[in-house]
N, C-alpha and C. Protein backbone atom coordinates (compact mmCIF):
# COMPACT_ATOMS: atom_id res chain seq x y z
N UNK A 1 -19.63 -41.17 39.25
CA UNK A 1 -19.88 -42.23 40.21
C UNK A 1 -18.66 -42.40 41.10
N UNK A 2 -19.09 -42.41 42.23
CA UNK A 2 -17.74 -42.57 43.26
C UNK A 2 -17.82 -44.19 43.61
N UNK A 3 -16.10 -44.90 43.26
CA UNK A 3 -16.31 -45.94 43.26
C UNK A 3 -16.48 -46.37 45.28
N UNK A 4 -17.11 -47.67 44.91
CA UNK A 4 -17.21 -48.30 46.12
C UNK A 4 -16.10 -49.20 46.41
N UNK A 5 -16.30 -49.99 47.58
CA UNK A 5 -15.45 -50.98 48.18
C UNK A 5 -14.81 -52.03 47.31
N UNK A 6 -16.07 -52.60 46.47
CA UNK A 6 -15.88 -53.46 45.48
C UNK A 6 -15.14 -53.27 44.16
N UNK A 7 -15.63 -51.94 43.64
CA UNK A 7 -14.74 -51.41 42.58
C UNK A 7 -13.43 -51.38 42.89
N UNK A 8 -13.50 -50.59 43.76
CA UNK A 8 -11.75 -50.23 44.26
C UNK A 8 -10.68 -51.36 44.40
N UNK A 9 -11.30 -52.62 44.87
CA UNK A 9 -10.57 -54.10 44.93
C UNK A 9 -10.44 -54.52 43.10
N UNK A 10 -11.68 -54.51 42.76
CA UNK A 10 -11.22 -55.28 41.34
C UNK A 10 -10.52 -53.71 40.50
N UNK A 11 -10.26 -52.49 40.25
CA UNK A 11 -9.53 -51.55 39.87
C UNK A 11 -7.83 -51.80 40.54
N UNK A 12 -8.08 -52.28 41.64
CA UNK A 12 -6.54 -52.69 42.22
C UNK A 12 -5.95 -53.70 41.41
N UNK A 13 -7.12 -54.34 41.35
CA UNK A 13 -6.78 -56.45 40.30
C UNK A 13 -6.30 -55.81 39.00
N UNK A 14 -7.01 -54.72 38.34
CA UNK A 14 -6.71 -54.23 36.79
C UNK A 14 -5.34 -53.81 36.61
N UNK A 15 -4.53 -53.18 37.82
CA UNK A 15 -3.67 -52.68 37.15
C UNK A 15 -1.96 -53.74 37.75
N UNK A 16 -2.81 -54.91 37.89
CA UNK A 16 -1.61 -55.93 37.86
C UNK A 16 -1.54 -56.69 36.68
N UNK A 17 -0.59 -57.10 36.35
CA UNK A 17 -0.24 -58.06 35.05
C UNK A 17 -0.95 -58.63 34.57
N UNK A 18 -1.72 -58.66 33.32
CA UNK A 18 -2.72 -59.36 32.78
C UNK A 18 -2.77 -60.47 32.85
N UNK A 19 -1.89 -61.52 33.46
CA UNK A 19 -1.53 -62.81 33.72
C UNK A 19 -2.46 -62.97 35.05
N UNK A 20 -2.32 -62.40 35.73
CA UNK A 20 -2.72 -62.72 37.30
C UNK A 20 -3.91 -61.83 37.40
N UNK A 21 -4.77 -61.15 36.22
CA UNK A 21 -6.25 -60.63 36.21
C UNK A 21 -7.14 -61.66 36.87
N UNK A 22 -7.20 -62.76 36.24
CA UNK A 22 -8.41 -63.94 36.58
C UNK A 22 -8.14 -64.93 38.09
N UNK A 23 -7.07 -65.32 38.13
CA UNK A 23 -6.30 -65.57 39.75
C UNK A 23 -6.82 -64.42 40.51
N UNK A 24 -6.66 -63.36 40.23
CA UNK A 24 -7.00 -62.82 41.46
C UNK A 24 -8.38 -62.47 41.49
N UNK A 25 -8.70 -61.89 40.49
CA UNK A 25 -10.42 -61.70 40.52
C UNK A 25 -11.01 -63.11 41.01
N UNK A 26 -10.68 -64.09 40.91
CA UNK A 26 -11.26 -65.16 41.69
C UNK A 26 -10.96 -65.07 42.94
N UNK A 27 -9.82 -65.18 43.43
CA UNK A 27 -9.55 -65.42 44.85
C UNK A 27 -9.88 -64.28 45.43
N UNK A 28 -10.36 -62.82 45.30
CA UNK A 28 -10.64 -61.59 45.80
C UNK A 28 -12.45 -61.99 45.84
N UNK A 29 -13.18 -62.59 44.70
CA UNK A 29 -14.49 -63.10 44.70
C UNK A 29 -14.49 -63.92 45.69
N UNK A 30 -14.02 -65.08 46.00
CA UNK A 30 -14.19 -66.56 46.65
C UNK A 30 -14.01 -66.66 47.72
N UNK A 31 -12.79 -65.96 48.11
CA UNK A 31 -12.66 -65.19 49.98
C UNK A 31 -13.65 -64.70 50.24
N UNK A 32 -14.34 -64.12 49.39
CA UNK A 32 -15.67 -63.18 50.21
C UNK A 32 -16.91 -64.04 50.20
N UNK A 33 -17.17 -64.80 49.29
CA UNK A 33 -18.50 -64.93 49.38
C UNK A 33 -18.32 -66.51 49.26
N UNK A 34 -18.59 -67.67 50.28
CA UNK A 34 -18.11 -68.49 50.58
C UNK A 34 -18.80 -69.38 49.96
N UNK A 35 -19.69 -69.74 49.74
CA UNK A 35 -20.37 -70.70 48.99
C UNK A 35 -20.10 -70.32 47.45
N UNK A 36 -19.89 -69.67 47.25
CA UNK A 36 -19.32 -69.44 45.46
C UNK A 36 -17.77 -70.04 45.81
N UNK A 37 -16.93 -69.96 46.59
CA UNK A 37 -15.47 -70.58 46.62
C UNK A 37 -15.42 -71.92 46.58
N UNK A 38 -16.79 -72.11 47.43
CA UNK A 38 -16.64 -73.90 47.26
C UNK A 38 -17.40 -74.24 46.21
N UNK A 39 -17.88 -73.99 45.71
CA UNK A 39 -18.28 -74.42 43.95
C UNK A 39 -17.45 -74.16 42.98
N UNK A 40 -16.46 -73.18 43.14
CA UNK A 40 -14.81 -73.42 42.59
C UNK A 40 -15.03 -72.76 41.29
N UNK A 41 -16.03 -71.38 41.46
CA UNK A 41 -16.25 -70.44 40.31
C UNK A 41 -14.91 -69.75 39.98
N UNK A 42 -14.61 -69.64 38.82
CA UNK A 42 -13.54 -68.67 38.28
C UNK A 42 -13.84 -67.70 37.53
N UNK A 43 -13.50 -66.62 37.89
CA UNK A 43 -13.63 -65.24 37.37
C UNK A 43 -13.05 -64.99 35.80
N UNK A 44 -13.31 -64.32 34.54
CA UNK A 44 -12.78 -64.19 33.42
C UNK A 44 -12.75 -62.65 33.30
N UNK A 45 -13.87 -62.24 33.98
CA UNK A 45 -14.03 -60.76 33.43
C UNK A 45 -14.65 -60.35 34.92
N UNK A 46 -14.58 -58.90 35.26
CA UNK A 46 -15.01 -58.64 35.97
C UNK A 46 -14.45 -56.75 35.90
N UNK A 47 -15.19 -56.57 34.94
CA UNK A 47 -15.19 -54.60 35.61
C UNK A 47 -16.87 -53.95 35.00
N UNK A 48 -16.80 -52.98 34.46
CA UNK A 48 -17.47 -52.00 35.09
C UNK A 48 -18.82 -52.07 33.37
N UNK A 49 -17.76 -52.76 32.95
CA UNK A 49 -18.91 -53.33 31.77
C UNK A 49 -19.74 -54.33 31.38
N UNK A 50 -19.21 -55.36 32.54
CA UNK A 50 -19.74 -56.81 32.26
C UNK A 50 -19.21 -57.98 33.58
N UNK A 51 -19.41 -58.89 33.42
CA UNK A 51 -18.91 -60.32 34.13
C UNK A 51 -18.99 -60.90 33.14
N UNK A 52 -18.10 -62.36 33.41
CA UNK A 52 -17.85 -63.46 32.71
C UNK A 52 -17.78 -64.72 34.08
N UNK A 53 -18.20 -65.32 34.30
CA UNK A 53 -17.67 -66.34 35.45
C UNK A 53 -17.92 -67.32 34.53
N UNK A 54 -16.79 -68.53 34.66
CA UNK A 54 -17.12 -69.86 34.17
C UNK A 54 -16.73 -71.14 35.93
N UNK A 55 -17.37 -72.58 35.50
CA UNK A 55 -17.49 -72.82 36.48
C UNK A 55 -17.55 -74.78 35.90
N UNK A 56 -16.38 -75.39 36.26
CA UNK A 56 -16.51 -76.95 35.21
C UNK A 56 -16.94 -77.60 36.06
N UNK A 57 -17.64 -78.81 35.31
CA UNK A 57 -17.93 -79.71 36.02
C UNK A 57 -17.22 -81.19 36.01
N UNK A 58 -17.25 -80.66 37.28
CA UNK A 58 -16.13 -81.76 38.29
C UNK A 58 -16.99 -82.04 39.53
N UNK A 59 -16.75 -83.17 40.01
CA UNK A 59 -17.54 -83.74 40.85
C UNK A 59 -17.80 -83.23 41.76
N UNK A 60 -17.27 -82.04 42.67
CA UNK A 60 -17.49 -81.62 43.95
C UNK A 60 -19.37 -80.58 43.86
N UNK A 61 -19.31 -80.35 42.12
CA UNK A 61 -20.50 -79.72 41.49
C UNK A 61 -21.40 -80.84 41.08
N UNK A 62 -21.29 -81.87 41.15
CA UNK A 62 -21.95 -82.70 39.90
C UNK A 62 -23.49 -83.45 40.75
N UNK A 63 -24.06 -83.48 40.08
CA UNK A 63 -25.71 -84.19 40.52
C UNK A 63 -25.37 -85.80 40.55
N UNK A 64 -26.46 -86.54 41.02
CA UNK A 64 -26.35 -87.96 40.86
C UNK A 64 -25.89 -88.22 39.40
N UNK A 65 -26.36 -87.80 38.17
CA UNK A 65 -26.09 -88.45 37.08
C UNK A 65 -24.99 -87.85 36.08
N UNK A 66 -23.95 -87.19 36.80
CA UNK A 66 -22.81 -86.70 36.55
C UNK A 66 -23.17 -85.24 35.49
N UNK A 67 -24.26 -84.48 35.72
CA UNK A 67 -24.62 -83.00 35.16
C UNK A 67 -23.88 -82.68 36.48
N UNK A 68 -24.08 -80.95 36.00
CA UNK A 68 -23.62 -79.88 37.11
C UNK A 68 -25.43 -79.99 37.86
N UNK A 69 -25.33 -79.90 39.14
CA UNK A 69 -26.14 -79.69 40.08
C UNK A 69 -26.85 -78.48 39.54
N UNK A 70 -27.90 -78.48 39.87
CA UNK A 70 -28.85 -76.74 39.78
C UNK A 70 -28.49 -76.04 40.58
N UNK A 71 -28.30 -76.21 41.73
CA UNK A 71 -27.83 -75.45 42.46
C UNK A 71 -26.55 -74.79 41.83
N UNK A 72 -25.37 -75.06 41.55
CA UNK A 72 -24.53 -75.19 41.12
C UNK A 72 -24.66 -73.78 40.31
N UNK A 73 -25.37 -74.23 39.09
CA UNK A 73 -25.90 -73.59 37.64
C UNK A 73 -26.28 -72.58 38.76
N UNK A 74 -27.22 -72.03 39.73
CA UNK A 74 -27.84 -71.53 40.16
C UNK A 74 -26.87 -69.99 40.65
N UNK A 75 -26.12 -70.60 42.03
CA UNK A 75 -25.07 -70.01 41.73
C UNK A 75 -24.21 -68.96 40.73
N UNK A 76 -23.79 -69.76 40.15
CA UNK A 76 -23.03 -69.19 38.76
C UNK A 76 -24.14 -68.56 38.25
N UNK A 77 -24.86 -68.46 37.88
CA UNK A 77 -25.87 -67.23 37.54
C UNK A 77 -26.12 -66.22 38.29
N UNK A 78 -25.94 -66.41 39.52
CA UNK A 78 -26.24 -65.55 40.25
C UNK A 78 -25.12 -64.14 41.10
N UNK A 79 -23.76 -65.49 40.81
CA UNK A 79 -22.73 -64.98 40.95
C UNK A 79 -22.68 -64.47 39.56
N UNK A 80 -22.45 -64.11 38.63
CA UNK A 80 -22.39 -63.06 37.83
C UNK A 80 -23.05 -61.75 38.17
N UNK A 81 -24.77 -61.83 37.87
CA UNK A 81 -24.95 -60.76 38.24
C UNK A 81 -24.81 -59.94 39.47
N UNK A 82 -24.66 -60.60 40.34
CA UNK A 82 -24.40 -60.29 41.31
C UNK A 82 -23.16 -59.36 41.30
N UNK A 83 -21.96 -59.91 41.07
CA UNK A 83 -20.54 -59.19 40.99
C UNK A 83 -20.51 -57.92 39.59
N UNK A 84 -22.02 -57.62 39.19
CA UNK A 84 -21.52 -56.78 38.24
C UNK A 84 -22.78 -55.86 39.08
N UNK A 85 -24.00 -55.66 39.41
CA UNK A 85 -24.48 -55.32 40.41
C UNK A 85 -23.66 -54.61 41.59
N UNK A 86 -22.75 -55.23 42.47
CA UNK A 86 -21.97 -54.74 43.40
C UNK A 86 -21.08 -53.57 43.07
N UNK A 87 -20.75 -53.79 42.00
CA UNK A 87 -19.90 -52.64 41.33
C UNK A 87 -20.16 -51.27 41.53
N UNK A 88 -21.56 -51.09 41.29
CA UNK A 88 -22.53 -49.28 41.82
C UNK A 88 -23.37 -49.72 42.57
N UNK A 89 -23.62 -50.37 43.67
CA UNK A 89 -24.03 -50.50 44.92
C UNK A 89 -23.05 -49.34 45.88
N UNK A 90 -23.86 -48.18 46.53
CA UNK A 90 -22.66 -47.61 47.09
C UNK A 90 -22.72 -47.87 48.55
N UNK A 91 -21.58 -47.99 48.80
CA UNK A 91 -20.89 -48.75 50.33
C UNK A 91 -22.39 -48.66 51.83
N UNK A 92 -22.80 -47.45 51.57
CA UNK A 92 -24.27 -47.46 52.40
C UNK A 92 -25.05 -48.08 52.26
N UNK A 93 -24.97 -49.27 51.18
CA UNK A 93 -26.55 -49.59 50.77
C UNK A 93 -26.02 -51.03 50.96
N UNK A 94 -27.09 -52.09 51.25
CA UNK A 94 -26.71 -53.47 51.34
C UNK A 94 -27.23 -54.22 50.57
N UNK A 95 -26.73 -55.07 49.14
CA UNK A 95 -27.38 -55.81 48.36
C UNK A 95 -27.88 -57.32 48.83
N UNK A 96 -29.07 -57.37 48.49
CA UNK A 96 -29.56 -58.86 48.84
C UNK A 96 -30.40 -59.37 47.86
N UNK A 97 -30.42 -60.59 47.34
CA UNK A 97 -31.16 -61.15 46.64
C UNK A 97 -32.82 -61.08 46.29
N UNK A 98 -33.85 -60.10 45.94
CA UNK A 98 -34.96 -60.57 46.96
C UNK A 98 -35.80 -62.30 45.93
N UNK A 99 -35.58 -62.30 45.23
CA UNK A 99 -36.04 -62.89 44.27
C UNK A 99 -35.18 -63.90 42.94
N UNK A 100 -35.40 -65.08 42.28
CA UNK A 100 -34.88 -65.34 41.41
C UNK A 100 -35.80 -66.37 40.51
N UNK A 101 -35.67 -66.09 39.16
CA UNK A 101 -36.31 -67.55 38.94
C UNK A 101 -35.88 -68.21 37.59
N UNK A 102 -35.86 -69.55 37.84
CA UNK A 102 -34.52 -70.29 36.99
C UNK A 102 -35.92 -71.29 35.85
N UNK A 103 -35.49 -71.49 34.82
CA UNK A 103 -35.80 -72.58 34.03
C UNK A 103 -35.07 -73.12 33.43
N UNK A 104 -34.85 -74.43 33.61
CA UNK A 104 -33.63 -74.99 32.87
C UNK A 104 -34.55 -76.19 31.90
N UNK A 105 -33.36 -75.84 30.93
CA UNK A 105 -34.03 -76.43 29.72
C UNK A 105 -33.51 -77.69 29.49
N UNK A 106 -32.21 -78.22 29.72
CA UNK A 106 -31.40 -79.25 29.46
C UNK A 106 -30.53 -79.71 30.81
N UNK A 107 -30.14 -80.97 30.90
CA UNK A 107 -28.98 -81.75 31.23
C UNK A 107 -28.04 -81.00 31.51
N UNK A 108 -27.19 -80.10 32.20
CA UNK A 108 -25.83 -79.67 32.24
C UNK A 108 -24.80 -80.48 32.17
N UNK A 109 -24.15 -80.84 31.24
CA UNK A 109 -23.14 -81.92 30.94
C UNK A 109 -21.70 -81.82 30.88
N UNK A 110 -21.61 -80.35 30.42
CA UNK A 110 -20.13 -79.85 30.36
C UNK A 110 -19.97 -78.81 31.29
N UNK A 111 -18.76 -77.66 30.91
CA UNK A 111 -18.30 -77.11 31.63
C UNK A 111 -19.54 -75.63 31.71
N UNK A 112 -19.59 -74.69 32.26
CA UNK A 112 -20.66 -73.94 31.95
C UNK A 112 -19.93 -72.45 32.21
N UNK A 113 -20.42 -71.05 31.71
CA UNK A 113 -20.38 -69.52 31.67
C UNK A 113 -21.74 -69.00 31.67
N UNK A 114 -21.26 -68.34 32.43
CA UNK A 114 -22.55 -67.63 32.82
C UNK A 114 -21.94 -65.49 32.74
N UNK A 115 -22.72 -64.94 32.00
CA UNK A 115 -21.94 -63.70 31.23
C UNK A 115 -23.52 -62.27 31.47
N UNK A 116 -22.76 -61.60 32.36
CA UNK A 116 -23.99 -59.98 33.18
C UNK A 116 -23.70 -59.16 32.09
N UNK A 117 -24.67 -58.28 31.82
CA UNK A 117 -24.52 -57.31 31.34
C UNK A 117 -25.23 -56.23 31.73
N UNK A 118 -25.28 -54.95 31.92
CA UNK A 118 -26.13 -53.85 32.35
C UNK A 118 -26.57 -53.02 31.21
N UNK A 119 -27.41 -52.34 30.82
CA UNK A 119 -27.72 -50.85 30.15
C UNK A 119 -27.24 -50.02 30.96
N UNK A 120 -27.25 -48.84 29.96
CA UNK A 120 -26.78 -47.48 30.98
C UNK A 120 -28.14 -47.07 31.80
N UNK A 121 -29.08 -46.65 31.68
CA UNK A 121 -30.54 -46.99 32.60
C UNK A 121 -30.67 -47.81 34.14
N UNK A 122 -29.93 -48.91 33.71
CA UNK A 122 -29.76 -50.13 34.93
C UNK A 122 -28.95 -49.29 35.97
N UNK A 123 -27.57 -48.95 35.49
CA UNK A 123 -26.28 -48.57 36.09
C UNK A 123 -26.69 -47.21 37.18
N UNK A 124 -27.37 -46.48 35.96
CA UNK A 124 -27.69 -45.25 36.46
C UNK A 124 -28.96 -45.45 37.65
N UNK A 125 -30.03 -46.51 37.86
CA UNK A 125 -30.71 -46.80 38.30
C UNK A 125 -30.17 -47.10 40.45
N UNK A 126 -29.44 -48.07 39.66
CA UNK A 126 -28.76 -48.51 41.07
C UNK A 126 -28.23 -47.69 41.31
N UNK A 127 -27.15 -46.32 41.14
CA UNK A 127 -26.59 -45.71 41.93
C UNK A 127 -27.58 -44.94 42.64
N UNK A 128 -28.91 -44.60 42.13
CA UNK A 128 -29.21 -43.37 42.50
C UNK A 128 -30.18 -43.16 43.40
N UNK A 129 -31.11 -44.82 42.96
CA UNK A 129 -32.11 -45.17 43.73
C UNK A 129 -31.92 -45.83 45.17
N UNK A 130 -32.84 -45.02 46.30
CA UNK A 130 -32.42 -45.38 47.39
C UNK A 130 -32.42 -46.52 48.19
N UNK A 131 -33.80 -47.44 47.62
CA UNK A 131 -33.92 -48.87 48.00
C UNK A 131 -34.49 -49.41 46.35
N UNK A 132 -33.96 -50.50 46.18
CA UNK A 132 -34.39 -50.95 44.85
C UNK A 132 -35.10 -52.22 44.68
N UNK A 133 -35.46 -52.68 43.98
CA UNK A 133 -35.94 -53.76 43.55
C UNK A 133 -35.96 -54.89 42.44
């Protein structure tokens, strides 16, 4: 697999000090995609095996009755897969959402993670296929 745009930025983030992994994988995420910066997602993990984003709730997220907003939750779900998705997206191809669908079961009350994972099937899927679904 020849890495893309995206790889190549978070492979740059890997080989700085394990201190400044999550600082920057956030601020390299949050510059780009602007409505995830202002919901004030933070990056934990981010390479070629997984995501981790966590995301607290603090008021700039919070619903009338002090939960995290759905939207919010929405987001952060989406920003995960999303940033593990982008990874073998190759630079020709343009990812877009076409679809999502959420059920929430409870109150969001605390802080929340939201955690991607792929099969090898998936991985191999997206690189190869020319428009996907």
């Amino acid at each position: 697999m020849k890495p893309n745009s995206f790889l190549r930025v978070v492979q740059r983030i890997h080989k700085l000090p394990k201190f400044l992994h999550r600082p920057a994988l956030s601020f390299a995420f949050n510059s780009q995609i602007k409505y995830a910066g202002t919901t004030g997602i933070a990056i934990h993990k981010w390479d070629l095996d997984g995501t981790e984003v966590h995301l607290r709730n603090m008021y700039r997220v919070q619903n009338h009755i002090g939960g995290v907003h759905a939207t919010a939750m929405a987001t952060l779900a989406e920003s995960a897969t999303g940033m593990l998705c982008a990874l073998y997206v190759p630079d020709t191809h343009l990812m877009l959402l076409k679809a999502m669908k959420i059920q929430y079961t409870a109150r969001a009350v605390g802080d929340l993670k939201a955690v991607a994972t792929m099969k090898e099937e998936q991985k191999e899927l997206i690189t190869t296929t020319e428009k996907g679904a």
